[in-house]
N, C-alpha and C. Protein backbone atom coordinates (compact mmCIF):
# COMPACT_ATOMS: atom_id res chain seq x y z
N UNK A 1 131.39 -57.17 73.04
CA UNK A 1 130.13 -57.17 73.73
C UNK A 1 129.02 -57.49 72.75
N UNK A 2 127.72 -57.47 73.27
CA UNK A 2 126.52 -58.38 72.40
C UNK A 2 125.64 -57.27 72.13
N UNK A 3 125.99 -57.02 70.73
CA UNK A 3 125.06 -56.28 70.05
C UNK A 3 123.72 -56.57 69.27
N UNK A 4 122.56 -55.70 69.65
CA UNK A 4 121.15 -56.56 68.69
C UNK A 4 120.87 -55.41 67.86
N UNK A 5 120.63 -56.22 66.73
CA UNK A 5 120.54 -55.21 65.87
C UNK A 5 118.84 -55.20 65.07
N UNK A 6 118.16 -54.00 64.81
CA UNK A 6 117.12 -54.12 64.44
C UNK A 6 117.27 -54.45 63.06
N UNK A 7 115.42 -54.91 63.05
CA UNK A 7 115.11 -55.80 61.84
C UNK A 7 115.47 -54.57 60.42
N UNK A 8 115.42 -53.67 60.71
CA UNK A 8 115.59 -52.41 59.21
C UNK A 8 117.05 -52.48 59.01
N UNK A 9 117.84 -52.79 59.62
CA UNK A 9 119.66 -53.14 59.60
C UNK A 9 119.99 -54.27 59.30
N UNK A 10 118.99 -55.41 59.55
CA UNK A 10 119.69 -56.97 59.34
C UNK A 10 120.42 -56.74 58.30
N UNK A 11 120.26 -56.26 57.09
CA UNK A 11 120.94 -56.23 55.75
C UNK A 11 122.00 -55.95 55.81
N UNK A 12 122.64 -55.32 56.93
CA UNK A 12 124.48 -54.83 56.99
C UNK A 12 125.06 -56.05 57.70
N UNK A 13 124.41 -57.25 58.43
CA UNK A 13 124.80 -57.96 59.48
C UNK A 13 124.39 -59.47 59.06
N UNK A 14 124.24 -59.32 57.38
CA UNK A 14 123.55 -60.39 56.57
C UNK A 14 122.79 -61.49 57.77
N UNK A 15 121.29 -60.41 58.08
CA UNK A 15 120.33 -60.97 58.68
C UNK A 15 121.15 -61.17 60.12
N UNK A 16 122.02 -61.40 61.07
CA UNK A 16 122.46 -61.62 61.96
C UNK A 16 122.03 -60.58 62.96
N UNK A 17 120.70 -61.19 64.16
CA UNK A 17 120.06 -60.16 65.31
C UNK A 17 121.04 -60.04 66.11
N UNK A 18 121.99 -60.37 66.38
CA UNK A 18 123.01 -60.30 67.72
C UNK A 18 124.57 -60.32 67.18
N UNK A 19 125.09 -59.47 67.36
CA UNK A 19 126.40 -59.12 66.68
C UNK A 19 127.53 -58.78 67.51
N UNK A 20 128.84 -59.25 67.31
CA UNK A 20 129.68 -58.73 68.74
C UNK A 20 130.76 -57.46 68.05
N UNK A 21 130.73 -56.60 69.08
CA UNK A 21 131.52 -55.27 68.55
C UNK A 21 131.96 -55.16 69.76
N UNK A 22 133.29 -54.30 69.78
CA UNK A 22 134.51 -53.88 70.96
C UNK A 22 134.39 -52.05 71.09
N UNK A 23 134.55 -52.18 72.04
CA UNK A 23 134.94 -50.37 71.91
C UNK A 23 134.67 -50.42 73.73
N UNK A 24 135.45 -49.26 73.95
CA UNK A 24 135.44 -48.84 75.23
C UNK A 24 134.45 -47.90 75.61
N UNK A 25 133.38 -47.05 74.96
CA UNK A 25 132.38 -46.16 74.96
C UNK A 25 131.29 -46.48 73.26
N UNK A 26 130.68 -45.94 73.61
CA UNK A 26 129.37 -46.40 72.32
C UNK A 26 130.06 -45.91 71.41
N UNK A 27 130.68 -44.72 71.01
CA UNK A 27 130.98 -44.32 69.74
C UNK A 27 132.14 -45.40 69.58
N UNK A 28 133.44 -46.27 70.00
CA UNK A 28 133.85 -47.07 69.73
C UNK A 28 133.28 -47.96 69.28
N UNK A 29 132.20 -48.60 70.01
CA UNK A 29 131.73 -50.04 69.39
C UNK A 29 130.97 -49.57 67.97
N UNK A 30 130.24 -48.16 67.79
CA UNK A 30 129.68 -47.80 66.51
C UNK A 30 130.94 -47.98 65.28
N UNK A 31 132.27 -47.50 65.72
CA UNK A 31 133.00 -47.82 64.46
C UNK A 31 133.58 -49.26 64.67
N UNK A 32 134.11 -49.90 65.50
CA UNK A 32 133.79 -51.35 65.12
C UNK A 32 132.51 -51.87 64.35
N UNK A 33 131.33 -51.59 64.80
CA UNK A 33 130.39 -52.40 63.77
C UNK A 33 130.64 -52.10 62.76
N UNK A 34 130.99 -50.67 62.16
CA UNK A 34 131.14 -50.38 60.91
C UNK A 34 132.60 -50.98 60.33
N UNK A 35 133.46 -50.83 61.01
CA UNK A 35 134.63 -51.96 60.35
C UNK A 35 134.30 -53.50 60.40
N UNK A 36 133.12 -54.07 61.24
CA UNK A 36 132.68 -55.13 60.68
C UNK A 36 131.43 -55.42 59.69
N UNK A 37 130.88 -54.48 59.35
CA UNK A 37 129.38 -54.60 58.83
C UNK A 37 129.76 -53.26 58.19
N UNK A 38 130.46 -52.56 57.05
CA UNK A 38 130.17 -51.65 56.63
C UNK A 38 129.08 -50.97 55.90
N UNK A 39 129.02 -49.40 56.36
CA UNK A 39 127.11 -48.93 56.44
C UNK A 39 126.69 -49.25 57.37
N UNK A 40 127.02 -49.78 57.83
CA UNK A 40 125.46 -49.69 58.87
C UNK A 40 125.47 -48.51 59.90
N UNK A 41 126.57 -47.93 59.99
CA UNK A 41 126.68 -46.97 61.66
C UNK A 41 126.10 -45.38 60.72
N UNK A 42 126.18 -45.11 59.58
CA UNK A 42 125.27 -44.24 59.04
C UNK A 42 123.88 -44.07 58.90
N UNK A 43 123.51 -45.35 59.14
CA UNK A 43 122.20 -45.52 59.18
C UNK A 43 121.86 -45.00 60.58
N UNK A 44 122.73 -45.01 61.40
CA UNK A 44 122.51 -44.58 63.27
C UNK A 44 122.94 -43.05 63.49
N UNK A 45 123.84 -42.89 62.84
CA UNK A 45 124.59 -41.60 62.87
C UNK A 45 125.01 -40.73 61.53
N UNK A 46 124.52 -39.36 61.71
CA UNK A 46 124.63 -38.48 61.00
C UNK A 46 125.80 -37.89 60.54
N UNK A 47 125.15 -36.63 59.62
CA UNK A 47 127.02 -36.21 59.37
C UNK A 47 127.66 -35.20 60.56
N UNK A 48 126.73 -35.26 61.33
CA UNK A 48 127.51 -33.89 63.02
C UNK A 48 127.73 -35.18 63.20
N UNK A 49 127.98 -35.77 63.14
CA UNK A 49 128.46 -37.19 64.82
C UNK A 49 127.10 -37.08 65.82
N UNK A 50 125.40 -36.85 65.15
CA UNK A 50 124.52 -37.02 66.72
C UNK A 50 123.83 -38.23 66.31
N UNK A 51 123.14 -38.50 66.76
CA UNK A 51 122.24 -39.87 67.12
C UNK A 51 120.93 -39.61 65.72
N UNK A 52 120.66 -40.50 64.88
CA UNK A 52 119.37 -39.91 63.78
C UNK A 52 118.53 -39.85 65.12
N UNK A 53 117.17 -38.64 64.65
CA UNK A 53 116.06 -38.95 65.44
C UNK A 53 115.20 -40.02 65.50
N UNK A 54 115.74 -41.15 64.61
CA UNK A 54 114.76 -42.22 64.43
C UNK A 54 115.71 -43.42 65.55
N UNK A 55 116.50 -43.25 65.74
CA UNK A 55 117.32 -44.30 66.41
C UNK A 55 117.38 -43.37 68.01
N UNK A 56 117.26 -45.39 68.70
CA UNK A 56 117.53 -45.29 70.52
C UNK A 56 119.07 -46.35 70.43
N UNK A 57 119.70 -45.86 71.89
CA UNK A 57 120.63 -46.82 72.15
C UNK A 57 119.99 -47.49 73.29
N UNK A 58 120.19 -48.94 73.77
CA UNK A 58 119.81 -49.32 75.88
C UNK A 58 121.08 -49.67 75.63
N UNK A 59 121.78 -49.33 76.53
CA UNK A 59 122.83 -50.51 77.20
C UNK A 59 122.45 -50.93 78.71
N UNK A 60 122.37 -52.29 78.69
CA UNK A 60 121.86 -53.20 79.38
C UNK A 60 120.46 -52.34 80.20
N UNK A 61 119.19 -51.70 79.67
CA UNK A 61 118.27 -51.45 79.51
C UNK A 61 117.95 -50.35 79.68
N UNK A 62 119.22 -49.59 80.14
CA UNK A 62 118.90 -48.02 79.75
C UNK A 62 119.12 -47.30 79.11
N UNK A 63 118.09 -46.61 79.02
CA UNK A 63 118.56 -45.69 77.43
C UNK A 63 119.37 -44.80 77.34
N UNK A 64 120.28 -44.55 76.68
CA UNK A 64 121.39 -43.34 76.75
C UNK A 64 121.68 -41.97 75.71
N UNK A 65 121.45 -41.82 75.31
CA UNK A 65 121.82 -40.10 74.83
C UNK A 65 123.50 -40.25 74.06
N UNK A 66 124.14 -40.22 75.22
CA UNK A 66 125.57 -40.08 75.50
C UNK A 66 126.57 -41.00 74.68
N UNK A 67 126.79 -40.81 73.59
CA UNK A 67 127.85 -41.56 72.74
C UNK A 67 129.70 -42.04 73.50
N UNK A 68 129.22 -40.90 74.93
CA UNK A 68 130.92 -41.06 75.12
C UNK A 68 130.87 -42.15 76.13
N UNK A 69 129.87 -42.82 76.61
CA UNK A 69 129.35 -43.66 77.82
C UNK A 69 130.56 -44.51 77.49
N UNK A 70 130.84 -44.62 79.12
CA UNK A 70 131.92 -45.73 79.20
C UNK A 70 131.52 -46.87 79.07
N UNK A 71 131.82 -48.60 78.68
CA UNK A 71 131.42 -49.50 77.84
C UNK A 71 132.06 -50.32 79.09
N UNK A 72 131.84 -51.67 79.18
CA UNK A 72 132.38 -52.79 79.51
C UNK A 72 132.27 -53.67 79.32
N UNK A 73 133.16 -55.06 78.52
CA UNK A 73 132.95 -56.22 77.82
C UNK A 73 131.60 -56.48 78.45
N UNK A 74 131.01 -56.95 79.37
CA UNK A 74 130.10 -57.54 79.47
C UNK A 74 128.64 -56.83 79.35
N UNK A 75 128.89 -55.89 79.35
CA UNK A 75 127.24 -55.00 79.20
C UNK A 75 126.86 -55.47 77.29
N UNK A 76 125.94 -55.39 77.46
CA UNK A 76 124.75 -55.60 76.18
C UNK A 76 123.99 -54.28 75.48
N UNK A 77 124.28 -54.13 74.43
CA UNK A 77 123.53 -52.57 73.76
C UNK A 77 122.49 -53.22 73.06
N UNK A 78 121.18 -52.86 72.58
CA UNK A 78 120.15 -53.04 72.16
C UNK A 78 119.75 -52.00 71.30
N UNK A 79 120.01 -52.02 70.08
CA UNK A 79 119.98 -50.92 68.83
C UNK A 79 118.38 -50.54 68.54
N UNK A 80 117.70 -49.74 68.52
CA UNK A 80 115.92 -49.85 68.51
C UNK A 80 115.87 -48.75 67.43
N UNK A 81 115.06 -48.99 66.27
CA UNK A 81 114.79 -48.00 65.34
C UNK A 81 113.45 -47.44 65.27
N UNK A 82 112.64 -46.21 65.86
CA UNK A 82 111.68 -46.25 65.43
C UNK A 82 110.99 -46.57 64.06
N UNK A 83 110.03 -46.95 64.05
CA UNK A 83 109.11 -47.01 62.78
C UNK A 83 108.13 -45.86 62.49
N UNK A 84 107.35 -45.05 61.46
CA UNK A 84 107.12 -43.76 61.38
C UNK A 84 106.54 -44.20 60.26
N UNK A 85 105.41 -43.69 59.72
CA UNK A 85 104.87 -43.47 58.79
C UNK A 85 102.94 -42.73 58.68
N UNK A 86 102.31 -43.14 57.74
CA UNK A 86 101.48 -42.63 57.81
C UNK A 86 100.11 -42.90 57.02
């Protein structure tokens, strides 16, 4: 399925915005990206297995919480990192 990846990650996906990863639920396709792009799914996920507070998931434009969400080749995830500073 068609993964986008934000601009603070291009560096695991050498610059590549749209990336394809497999998995049957989000936490699958998170360790595919990481067996294709290693690092990068740490940058999304912590050491409990939850979501950083700086990172959103959409799949195909809604936002989800739920790492165990069931997946289907054709749906689209959209990786969004907040930005924060001061």
């Amino acid at each position: 399925m068609k993964v986008h990846i934000p601009s603070p990650l291009l560096s695991y996906t050498k610059n590549e915005k749209e990336v394809e990863a497999n998995g049957g639920t989000l936490t699958e396709v998170l360790a595919d990206l990481e067996r294709r792009h290693p690092g990068i799914r740490f940058r999304m996920i912590d050491e409990q297995e939850k979501m950083r507070p700086h990172i959103r998931f959409f799949v195909n434009g809604e936002q989800t919480f739920d790492l165990s969400m069931t997946l289907r080749a054709s749906d689209e995830i959209f990786i969004v990192q907040a930005l924060s500073g001061g």
